[in-house]
Protein backbone atom coordinates (compact mmCIF):
# COMPACT_ATOMS: atom_id res chain seq x y z
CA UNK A 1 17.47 -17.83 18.06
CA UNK A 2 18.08 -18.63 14.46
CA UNK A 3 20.15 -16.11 12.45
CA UNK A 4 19.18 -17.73 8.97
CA UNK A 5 16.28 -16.03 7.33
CA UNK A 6 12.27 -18.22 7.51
CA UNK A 7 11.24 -19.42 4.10
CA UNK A 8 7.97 -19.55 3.58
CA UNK A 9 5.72 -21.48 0.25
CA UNK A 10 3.46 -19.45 -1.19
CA UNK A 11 1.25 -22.04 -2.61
CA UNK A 12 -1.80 -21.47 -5.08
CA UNK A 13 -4.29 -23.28 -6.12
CA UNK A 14 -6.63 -24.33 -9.34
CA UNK A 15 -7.83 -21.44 -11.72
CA UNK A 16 -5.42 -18.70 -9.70
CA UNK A 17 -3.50 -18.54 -12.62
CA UNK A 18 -6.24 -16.88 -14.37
CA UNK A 19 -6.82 -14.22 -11.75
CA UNK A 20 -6.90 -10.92 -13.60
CA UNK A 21 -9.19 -12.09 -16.38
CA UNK A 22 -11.66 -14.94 -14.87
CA UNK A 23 -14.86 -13.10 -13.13
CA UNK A 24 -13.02 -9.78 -12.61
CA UNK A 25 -16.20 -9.01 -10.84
CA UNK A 26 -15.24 -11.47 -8.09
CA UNK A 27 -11.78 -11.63 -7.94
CA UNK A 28 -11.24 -8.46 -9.52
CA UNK A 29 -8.20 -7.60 -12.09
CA UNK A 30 -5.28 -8.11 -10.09
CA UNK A 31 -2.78 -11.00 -11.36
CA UNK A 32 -1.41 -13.59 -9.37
CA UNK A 33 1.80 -12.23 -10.99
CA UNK A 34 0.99 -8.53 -8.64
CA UNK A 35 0.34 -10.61 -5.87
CA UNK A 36 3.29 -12.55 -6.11
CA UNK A 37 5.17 -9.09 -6.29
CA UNK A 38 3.72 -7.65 -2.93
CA UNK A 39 4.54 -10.61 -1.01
CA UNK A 40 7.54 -10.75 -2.28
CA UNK A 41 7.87 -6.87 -1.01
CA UNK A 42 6.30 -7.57 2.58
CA UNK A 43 8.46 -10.86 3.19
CA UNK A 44 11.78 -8.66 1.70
CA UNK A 45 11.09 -6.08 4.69
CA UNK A 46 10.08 -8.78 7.23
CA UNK A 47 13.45 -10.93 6.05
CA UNK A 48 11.59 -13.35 5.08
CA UNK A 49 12.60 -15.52 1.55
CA UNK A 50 9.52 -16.86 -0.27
CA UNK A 51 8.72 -18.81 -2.94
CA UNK A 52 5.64 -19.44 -4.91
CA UNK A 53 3.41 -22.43 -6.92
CA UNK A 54 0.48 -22.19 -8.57
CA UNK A 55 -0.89 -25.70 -9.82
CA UNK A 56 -4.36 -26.67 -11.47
CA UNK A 57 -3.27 -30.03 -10.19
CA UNK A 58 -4.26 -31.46 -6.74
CA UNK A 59 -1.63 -33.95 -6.52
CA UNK A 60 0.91 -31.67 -7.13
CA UNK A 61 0.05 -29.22 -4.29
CA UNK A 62 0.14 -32.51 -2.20
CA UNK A 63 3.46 -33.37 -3.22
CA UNK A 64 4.39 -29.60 -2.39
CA UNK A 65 2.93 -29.79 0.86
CA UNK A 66 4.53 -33.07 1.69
CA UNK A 67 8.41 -31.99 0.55
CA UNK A 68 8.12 -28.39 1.70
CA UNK A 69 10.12 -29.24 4.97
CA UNK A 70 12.32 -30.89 3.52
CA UNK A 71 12.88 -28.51 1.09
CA UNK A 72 14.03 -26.02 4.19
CA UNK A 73 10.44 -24.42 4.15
CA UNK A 74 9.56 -23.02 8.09
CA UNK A 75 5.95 -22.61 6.94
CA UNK A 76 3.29 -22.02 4.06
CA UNK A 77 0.77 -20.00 3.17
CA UNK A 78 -1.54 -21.37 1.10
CA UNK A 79 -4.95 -20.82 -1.25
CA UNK A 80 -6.53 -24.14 -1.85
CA UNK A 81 -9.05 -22.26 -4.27
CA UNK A 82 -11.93 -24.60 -4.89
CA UNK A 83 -10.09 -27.59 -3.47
CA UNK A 84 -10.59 -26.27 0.26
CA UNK A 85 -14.01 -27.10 0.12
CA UNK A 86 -13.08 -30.44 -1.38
CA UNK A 87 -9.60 -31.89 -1.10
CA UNK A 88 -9.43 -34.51 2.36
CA UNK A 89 -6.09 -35.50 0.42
CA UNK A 90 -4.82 -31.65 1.21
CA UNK A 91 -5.86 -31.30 4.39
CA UNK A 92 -4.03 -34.78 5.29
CA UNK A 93 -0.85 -33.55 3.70
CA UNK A 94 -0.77 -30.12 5.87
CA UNK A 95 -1.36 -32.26 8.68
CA UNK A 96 1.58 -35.05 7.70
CA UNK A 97 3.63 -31.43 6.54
CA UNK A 98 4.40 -30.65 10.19
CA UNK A 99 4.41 -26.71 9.22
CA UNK A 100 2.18 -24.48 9.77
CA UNK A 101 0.12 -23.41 7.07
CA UNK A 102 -2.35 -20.19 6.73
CA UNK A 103 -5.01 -20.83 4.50
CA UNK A 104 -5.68 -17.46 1.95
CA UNK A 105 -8.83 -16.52 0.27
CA UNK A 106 -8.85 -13.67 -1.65
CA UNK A 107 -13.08 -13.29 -1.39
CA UNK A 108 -15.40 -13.84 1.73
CA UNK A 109 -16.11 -17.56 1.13
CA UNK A 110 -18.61 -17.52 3.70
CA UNK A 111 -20.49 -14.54 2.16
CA UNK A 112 -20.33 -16.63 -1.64
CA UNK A 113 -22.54 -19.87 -2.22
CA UNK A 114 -22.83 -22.15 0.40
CA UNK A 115 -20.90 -24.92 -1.12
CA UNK A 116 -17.80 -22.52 -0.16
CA UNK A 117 -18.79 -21.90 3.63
CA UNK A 118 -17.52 -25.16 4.64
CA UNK A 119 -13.28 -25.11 4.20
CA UNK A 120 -11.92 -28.99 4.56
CA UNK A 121 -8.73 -27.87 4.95
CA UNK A 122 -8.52 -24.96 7.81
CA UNK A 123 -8.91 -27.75 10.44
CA UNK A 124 -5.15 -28.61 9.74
CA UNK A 125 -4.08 -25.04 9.52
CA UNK A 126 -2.93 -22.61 11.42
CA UNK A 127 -5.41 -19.81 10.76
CA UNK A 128 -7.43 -18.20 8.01
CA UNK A 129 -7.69 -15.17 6.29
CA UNK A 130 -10.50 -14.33 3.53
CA UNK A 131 -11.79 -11.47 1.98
CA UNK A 132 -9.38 -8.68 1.78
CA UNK A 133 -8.92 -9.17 -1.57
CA UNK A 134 -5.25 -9.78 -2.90
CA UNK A 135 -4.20 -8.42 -0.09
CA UNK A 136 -5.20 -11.63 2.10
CA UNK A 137 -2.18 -12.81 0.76
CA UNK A 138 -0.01 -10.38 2.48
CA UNK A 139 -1.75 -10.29 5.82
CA UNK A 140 -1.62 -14.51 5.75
CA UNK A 141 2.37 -13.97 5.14
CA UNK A 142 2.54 -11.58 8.54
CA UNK A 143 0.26 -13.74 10.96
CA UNK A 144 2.60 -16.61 9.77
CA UNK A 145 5.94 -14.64 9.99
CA UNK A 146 4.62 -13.35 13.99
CA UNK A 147 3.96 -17.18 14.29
CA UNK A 148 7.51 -17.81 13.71
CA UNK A 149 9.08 -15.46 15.51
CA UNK A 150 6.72 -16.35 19.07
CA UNK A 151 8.18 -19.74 18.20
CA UNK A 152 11.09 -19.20 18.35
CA UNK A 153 11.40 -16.73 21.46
């Protein structure tokens, strides 16, 4: 069993920088800044180290993706945003990763429009969770974490 604590990439996708202020009556008025802080909590009392990114870029996440391994990353949890329902290029570099990845929403996507039922990339993750609010985050960060720890027993 490894003695060294998991790190796990908090990735983020287009627009979640502006979470807080854009359609607070969908997203609500929590920051990606808050959310940042109570995973940061959870993973501190799991022993878990994380790190974040937030892009509006799609190549960028990619590169993330691609280098998080080798960056020392055990997994990643991850909110595509609008690019779930778009991005083949993501979904190929979560498969290519060789992590595993939860995929976050923060709303119900299957409740919204029906452009946003349809995720491209939670056939190379993991799991999903969606529509807890901010808190999806969190709750993506534990079902990874028990991942890693049934792993490795």
């Amino acid at each position: 069993m490894s003695t060294s604590p998991k790190r796990v990439l908090v990735i983020s996708g287009p627009n979640l920088d502006r979470l807080g202020k854009r359609e607070p009556s969908i997203y609500g008025t929590t920051t990606l800044d808050d959310i940042h802080k109570a995973v940061e909590e959870v993973a501190r009392s799991e022993g878990v180290e994380v790190s974040f990114l937030q892009s509006n870029h799609e190549g960028e996440l990619v590169t993330a993706i691609g280098r998080a391994a080798d960056g020392g990353f055990h997994g990643i949890v991850m909110n595509g945003a609008g690019l779930t329902h778009t991005s083949v290029v993501l979904h190929d570099a979560i498969r290519a990763s060789g992590l595993p990845v939860v995929e976050v929403h923060i709303t119900n996507t299957a409740a919204r429009e029906p452009f946003r039922h349809h995720s491209i990339t939670a056939g190379a993750c993991l799991g999903t969770v969606a529509g807890f609010g901010p808190a999806s985050y969190v709750l993506g960060l534990l079902g990874l974490v028990y991942h890693l720890q049934q792993r490795e027993s």
